[in-house]
PDB file of N, CA and C in Angstrom:
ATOM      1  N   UNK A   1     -23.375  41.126  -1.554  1.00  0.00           N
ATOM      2  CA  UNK A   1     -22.567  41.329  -0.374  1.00  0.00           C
ATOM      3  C   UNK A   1     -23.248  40.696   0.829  1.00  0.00           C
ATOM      4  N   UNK A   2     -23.852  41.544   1.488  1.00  0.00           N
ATOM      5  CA  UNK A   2     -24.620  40.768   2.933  1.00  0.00           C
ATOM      6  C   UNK A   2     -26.038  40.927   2.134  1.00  0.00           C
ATOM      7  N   UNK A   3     -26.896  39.482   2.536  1.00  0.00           N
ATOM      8  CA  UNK A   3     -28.149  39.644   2.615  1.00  0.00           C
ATOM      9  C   UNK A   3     -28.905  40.229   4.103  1.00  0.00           C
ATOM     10  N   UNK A   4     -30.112  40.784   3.922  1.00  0.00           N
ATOM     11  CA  UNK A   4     -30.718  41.299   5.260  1.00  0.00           C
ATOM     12  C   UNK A   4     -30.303  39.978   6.217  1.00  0.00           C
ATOM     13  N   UNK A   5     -30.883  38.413   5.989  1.00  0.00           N
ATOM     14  CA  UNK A   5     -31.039  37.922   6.874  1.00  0.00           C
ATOM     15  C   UNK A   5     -29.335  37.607   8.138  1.00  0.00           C
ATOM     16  N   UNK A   6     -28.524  38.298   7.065  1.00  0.00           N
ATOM     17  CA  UNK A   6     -26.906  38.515   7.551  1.00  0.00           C
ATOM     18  C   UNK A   6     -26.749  39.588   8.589  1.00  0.00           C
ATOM     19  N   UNK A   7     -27.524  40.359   8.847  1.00  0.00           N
ATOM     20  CA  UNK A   7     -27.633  41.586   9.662  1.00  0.00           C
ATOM     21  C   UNK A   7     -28.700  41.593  10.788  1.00  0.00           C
ATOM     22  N   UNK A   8     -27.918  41.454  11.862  1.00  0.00           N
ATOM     23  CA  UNK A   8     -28.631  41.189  12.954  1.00  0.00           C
ATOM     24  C   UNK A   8     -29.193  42.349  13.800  1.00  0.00           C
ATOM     25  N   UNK A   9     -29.558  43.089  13.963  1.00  0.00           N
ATOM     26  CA  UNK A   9     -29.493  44.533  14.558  1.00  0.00           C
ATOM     27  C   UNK A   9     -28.468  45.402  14.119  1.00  0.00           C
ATOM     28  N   UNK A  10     -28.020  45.353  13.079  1.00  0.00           N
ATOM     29  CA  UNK A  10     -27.070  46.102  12.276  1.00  0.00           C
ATOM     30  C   UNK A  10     -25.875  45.739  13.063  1.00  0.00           C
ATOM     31  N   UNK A  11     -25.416  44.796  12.964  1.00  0.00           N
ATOM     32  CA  UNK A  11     -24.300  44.237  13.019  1.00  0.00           C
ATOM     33  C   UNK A  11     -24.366  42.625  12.118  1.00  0.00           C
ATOM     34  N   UNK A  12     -22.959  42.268  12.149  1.00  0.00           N
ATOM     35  CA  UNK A  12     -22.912  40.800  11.264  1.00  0.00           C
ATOM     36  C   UNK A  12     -21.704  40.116  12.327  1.00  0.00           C
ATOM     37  N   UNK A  13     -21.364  38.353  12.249  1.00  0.00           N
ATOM     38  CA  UNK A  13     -20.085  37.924  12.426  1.00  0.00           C
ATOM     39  C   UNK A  13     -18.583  39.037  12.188  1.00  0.00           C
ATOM     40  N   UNK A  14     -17.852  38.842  12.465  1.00  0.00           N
ATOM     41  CA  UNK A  14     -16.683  39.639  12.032  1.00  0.00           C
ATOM     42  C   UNK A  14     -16.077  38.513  10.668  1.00  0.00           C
ATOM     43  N   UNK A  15     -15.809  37.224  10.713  1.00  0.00           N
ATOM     44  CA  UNK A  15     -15.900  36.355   9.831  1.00  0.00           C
ATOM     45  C   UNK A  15     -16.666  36.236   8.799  1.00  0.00           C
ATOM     46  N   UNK A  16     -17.967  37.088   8.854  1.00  0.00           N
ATOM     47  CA  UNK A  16     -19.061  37.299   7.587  1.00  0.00           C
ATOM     48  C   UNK A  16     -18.282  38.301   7.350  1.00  0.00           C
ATOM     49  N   UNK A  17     -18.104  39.215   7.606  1.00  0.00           N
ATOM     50  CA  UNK A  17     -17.941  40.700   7.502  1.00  0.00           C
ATOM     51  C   UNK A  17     -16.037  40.928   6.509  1.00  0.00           C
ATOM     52  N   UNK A  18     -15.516  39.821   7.242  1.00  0.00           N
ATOM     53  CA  UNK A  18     -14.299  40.307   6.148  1.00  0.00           C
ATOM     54  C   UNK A  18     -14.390  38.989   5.596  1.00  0.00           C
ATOM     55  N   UNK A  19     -15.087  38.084   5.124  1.00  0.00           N
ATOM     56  CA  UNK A  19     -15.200  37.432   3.816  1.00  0.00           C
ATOM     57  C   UNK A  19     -16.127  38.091   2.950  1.00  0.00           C
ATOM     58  N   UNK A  20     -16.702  38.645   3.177  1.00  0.00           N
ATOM     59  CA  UNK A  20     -17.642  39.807   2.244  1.00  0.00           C
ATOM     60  C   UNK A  20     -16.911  40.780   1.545  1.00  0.00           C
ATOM     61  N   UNK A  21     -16.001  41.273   2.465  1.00  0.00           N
ATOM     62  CA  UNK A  21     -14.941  42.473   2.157  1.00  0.00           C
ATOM     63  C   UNK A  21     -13.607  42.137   1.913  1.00  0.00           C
ATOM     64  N   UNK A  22     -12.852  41.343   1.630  1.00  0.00           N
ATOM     65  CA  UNK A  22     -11.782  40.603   1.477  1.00  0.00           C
ATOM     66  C   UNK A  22     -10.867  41.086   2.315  1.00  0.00           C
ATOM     67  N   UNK A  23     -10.915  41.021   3.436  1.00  0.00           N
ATOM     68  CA  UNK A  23     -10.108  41.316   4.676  1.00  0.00           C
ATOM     69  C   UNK A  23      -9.642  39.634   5.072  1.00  0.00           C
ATOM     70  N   UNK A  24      -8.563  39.729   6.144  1.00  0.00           N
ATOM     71  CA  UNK A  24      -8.526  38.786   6.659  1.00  0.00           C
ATOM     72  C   UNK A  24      -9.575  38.416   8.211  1.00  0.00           C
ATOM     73  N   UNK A  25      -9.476  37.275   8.248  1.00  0.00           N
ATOM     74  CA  UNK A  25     -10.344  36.717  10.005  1.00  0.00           C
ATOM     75  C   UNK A  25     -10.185  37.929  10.624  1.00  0.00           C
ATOM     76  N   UNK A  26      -8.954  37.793  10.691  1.00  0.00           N
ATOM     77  CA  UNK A  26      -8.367  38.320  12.179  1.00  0.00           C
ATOM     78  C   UNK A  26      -7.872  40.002  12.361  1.00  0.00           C
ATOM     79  N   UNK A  27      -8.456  41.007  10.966  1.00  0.00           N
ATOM     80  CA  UNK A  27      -8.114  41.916  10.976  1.00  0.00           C
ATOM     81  C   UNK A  27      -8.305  43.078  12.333  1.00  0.00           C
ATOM     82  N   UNK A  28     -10.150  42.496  12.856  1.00  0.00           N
ATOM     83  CA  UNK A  28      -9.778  43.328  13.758  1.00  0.00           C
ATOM     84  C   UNK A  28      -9.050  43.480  14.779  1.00  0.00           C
ATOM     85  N   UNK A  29      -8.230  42.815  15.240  1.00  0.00           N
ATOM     86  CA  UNK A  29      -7.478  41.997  16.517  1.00  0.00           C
ATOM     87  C   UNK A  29      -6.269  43.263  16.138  1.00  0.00           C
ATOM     88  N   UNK A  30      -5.915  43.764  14.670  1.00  0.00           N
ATOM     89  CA  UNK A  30      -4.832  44.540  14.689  1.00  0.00           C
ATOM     90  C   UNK A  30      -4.667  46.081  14.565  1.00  0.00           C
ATOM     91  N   UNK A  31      -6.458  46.602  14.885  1.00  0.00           N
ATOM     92  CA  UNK A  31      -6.564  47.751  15.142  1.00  0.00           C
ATOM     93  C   UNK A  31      -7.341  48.188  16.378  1.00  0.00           C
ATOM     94  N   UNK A  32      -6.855  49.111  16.955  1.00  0.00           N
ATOM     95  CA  UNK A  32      -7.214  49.473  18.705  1.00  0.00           C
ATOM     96  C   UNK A  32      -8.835  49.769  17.885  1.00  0.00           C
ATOM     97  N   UNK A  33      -9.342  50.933  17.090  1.00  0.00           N
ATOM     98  CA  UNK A  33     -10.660  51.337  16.811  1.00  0.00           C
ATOM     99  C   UNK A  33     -10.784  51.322  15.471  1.00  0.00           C
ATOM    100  N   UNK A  34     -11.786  50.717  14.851  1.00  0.00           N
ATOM    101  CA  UNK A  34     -12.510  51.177  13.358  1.00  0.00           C
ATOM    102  C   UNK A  34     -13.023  52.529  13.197  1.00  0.00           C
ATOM    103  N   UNK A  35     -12.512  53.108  12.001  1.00  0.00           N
ATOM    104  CA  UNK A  35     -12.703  53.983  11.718  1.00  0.00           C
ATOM    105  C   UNK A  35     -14.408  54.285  11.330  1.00  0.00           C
ATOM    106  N   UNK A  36     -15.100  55.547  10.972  1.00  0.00           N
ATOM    107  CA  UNK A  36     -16.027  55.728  10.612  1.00  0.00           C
ATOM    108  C   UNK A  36     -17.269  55.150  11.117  1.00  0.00           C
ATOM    109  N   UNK A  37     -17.239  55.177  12.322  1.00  0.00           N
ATOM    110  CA  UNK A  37     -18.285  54.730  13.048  1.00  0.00           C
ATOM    111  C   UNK A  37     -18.412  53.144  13.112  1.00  0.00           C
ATOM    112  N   UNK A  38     -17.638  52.185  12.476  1.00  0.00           N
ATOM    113  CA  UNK A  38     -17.406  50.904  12.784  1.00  0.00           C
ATOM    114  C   UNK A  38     -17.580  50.730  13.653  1.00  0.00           C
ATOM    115  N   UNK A  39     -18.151  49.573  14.996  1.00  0.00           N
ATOM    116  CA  UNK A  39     -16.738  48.835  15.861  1.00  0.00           C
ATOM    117  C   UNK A  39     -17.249  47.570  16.423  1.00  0.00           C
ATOM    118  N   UNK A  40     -16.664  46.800  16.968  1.00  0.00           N
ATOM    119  CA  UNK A  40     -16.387  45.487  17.532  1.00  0.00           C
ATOM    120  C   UNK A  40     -17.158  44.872  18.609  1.00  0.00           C
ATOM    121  N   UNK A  41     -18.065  44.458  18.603  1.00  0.00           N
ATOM    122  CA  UNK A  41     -18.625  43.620  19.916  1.00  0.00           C
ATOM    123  C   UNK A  41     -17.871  42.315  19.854  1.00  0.00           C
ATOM    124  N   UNK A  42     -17.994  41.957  21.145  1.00  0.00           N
ATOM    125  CA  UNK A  42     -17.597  40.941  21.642  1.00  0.00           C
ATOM    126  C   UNK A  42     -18.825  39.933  22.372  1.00  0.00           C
ATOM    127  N   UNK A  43     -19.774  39.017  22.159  1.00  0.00           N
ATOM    128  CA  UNK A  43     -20.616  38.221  22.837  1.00  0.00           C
ATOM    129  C   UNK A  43     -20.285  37.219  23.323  1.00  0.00           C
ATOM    130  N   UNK A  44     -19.946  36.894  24.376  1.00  0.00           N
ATOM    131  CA  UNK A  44     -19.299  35.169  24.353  1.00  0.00           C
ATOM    132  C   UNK A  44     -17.831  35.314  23.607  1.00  0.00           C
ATOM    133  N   UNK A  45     -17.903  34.437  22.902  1.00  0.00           N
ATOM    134  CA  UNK A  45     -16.615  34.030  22.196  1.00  0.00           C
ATOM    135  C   UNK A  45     -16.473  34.238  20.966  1.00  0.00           C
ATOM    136  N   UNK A  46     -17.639  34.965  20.552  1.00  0.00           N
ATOM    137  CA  UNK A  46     -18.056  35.394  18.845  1.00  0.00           C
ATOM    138  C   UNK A  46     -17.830  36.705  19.074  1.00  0.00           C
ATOM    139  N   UNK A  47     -17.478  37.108  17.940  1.00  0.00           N
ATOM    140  CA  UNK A  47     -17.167  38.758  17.238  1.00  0.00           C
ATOM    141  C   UNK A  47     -17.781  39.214  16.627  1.00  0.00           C
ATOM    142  N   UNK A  48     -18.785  40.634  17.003  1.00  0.00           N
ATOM    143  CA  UNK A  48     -19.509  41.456  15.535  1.00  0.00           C
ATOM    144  C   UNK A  48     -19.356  42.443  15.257  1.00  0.00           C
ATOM    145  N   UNK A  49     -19.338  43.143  14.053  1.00  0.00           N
ATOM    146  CA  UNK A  49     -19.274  44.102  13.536  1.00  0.00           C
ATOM    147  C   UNK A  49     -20.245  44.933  13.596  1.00  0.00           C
ATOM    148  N   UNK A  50     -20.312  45.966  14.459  1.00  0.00           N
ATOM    149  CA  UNK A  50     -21.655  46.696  14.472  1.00  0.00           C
ATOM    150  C   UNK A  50     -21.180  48.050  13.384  1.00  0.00           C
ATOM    151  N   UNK A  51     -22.389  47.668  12.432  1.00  0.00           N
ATOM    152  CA  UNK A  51     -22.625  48.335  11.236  1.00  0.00           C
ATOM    153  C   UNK A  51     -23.526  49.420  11.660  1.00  0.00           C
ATOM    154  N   UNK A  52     -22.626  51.092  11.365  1.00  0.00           N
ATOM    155  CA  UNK A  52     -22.974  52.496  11.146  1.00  0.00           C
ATOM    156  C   UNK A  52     -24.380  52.045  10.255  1.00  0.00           C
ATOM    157  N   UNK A  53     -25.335  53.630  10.418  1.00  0.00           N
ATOM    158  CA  UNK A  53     -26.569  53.416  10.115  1.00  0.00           C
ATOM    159  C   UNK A  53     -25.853  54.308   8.227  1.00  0.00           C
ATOM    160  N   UNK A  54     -24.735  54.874   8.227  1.00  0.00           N
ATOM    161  CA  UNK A  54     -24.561  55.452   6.976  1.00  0.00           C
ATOM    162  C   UNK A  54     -24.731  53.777   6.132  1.00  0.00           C
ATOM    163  N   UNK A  55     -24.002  52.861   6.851  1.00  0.00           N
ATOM    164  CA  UNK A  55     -23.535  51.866   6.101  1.00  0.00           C
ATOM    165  C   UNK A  55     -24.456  50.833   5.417  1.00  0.00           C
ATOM    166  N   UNK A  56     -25.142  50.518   6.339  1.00  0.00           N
ATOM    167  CA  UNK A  56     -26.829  50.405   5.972  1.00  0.00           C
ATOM    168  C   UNK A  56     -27.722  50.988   5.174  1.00  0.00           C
ATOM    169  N   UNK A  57     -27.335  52.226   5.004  1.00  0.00           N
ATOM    170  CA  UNK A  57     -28.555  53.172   3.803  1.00  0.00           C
ATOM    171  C   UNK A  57     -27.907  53.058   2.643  1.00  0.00           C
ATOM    172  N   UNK A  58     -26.297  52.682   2.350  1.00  0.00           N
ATOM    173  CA  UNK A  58     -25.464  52.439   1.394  1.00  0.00           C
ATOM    174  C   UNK A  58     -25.839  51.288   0.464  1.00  0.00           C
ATOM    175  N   UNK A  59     -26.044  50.140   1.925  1.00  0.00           N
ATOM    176  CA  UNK A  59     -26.163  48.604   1.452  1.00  0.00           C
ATOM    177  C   UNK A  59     -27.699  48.279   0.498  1.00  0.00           C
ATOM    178  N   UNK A  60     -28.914  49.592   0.994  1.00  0.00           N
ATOM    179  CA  UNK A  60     -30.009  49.702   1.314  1.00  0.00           C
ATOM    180  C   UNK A  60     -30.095  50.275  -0.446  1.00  0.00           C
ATOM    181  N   UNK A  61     -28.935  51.085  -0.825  1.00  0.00           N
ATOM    182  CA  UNK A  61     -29.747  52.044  -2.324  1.00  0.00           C
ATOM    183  C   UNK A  61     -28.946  51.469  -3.659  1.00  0.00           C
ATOM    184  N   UNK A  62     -28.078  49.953  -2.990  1.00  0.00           N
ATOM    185  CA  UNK A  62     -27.302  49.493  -4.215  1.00  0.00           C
ATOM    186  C   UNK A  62     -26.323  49.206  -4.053  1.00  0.00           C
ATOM    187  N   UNK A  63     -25.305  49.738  -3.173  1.00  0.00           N
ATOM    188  CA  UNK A  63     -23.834  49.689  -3.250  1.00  0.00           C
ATOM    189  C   UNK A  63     -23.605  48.630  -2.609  1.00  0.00           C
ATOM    190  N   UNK A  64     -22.092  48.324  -2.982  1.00  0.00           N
ATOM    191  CA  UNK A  64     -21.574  47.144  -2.455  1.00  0.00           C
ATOM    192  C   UNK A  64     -20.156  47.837  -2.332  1.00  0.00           C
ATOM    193  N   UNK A  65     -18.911  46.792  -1.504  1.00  0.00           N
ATOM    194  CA  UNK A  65     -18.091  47.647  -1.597  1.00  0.00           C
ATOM    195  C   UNK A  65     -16.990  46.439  -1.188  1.00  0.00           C
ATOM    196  N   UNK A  66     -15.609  46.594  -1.180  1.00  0.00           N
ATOM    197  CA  UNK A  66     -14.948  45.596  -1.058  1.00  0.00           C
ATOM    198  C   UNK A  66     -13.767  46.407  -0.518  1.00  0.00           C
ATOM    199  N   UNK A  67     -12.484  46.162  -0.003  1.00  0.00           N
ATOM    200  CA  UNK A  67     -11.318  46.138   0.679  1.00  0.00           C
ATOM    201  C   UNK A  67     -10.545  46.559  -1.112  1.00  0.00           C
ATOM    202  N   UNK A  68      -9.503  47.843  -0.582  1.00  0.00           N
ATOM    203  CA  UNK A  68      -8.749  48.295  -1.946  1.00  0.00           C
ATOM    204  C   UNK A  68      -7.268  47.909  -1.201  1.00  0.00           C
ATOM    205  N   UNK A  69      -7.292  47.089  -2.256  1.00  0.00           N
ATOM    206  CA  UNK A  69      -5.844  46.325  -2.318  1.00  0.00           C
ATOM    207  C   UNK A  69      -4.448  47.072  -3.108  1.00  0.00           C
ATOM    208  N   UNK A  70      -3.828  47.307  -3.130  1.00  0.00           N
ATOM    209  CA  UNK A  70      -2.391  48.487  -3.795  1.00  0.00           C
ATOM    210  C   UNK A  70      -2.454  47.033  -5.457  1.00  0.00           C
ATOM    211  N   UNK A  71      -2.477  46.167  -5.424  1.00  0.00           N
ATOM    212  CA  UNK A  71      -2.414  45.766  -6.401  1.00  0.00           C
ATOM    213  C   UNK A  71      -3.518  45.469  -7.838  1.00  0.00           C
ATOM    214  N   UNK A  72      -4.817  45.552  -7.083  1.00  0.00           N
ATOM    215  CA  UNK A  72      -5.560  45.541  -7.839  1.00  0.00           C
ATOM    216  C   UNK A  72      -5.705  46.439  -8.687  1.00  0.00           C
ATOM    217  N   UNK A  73      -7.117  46.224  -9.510  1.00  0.00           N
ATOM    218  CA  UNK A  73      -7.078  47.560 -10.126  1.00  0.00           C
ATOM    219  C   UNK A  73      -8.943  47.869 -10.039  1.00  0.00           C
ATOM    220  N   UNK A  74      -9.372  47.487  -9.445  1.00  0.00           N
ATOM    221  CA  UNK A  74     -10.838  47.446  -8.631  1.00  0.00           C
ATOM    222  C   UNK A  74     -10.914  49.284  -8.844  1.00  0.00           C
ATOM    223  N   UNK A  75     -12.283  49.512  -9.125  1.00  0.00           N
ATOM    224  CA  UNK A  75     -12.522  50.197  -9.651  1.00  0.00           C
ATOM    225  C   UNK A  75     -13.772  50.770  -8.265  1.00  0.00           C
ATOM    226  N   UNK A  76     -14.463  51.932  -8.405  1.00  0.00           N
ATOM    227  CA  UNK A  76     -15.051  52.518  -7.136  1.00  0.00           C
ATOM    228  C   UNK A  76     -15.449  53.918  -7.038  1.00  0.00           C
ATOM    229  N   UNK A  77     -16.405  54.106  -6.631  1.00  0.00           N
ATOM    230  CA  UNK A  77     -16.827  55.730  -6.669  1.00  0.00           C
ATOM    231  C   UNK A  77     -16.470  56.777  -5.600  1.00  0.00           C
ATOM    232  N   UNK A  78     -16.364  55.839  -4.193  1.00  0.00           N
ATOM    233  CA  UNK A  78     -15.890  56.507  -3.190  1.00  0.00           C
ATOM    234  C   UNK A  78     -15.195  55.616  -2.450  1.00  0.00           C
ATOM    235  N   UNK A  79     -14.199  55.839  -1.266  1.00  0.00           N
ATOM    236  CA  UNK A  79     -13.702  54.983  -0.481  1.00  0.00           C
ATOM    237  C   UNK A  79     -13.515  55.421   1.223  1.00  0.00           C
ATOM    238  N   UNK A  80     -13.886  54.928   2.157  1.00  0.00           N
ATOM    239  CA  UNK A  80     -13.538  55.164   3.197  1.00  0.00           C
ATOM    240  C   UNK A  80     -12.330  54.785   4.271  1.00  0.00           C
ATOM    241  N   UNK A  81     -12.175  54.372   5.073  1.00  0.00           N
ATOM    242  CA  UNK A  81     -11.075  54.246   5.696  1.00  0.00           C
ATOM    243  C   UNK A  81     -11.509  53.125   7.254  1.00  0.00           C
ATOM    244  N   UNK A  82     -11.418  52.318   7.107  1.00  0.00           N
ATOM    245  CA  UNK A  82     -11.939  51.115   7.860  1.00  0.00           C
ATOM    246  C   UNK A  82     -11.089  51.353   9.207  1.00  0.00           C
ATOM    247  N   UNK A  83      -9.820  51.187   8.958  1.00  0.00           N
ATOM    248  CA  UNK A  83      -8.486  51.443   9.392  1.00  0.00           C
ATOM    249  C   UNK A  83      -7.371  52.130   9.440  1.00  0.00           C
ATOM    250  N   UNK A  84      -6.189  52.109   9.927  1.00  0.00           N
ATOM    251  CA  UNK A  84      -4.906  53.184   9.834  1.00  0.00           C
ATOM    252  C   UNK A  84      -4.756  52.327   8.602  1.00  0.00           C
ATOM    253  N   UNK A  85      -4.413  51.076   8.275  1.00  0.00           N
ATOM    254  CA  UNK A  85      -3.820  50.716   6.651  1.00  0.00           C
ATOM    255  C   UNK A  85      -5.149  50.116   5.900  1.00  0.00           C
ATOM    256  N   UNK A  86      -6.549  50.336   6.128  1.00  0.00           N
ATOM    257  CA  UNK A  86      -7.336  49.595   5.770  1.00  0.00           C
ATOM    258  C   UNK A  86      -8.721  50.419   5.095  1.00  0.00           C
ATOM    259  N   UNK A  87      -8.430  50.700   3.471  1.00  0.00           N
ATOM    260  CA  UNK A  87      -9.537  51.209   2.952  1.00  0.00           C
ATOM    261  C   UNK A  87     -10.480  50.267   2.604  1.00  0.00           C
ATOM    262  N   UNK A  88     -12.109  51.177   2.179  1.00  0.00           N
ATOM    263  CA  UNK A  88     -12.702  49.824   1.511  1.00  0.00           C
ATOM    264  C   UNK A  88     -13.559  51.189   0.221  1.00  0.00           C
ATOM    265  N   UNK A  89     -13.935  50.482  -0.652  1.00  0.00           N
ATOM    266  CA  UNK A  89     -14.543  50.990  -1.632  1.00  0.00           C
ATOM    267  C   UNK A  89     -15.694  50.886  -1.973  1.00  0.00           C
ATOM    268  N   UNK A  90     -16.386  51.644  -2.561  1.00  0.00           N
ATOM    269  CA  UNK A  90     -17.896  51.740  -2.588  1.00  0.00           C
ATOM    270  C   UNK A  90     -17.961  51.643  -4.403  1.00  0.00           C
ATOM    271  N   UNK A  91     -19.031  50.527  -4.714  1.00  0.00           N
ATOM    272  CA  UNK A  91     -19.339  50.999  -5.887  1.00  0.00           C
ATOM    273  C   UNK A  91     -20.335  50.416  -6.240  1.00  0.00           C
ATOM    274  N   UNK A  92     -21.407  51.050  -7.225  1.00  0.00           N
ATOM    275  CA  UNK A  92     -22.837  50.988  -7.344  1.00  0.00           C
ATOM    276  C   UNK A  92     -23.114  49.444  -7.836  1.00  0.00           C
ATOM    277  N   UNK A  93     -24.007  48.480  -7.406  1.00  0.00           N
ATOM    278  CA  UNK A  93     -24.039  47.021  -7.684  1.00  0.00           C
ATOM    279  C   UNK A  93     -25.439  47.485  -8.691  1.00  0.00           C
ATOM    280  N   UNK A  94     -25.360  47.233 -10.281  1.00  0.00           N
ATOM    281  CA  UNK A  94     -25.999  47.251 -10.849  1.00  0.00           C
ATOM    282  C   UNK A  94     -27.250  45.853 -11.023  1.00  0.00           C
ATOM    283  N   UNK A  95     -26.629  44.941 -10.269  1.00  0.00           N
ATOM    284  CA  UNK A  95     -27.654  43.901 -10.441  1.00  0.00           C
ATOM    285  C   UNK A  95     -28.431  43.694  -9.482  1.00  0.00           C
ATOM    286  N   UNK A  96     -28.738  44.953  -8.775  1.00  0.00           N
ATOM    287  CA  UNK A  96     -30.295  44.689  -7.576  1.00  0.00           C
ATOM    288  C   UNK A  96     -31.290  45.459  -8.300  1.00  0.00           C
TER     289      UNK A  96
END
């Protein structure tokens, strides 16, 4: 998913952040606040995702996690809520 050198003070690009998670570019533009301690800087003309310290101890013991799509069939141990229409899923990355 993200390597450390992707995480800048616990935040990333917003463009890293939903190509990692299969979101679109421009998802955050269509919610007023991220859920779960998410949210949005703005620097200049670039966008980041400032990443919760839960989200970090997640990234930190294995997990990885991706955007749950109604069609897939992606599989997951827990899921949170990014957004009003926007879950993402947690599930243990056996290859670290």
């Amino acid at each position: 998913m993200f390597n450390k050198k992707d995480i800048i003070v616990n935040a990333v690009p917003v463009k890293l952040f939903a190509s990692n998670l299969g979101l679109y570019d421009n998802f955050y533009r269509n919610v007023n606040e991220l859920k779960s301690g998410f949210k949005i800087k703005q620097v200049g003309n670039n966008f980041f995702v400032l990443l919760p310290d839960w989200f970090i101890k997640l990234l930190e013991i294995g997990y990885d996690c991706y955007v749950i799509k109604p069609y897939d069939d992606f599989k997951y141990e827990f899921k949170v809520e990014l957004s009003k229409k926007t879950e993402i899923g947690f599930y243990k990355n056996d290859n670290l």
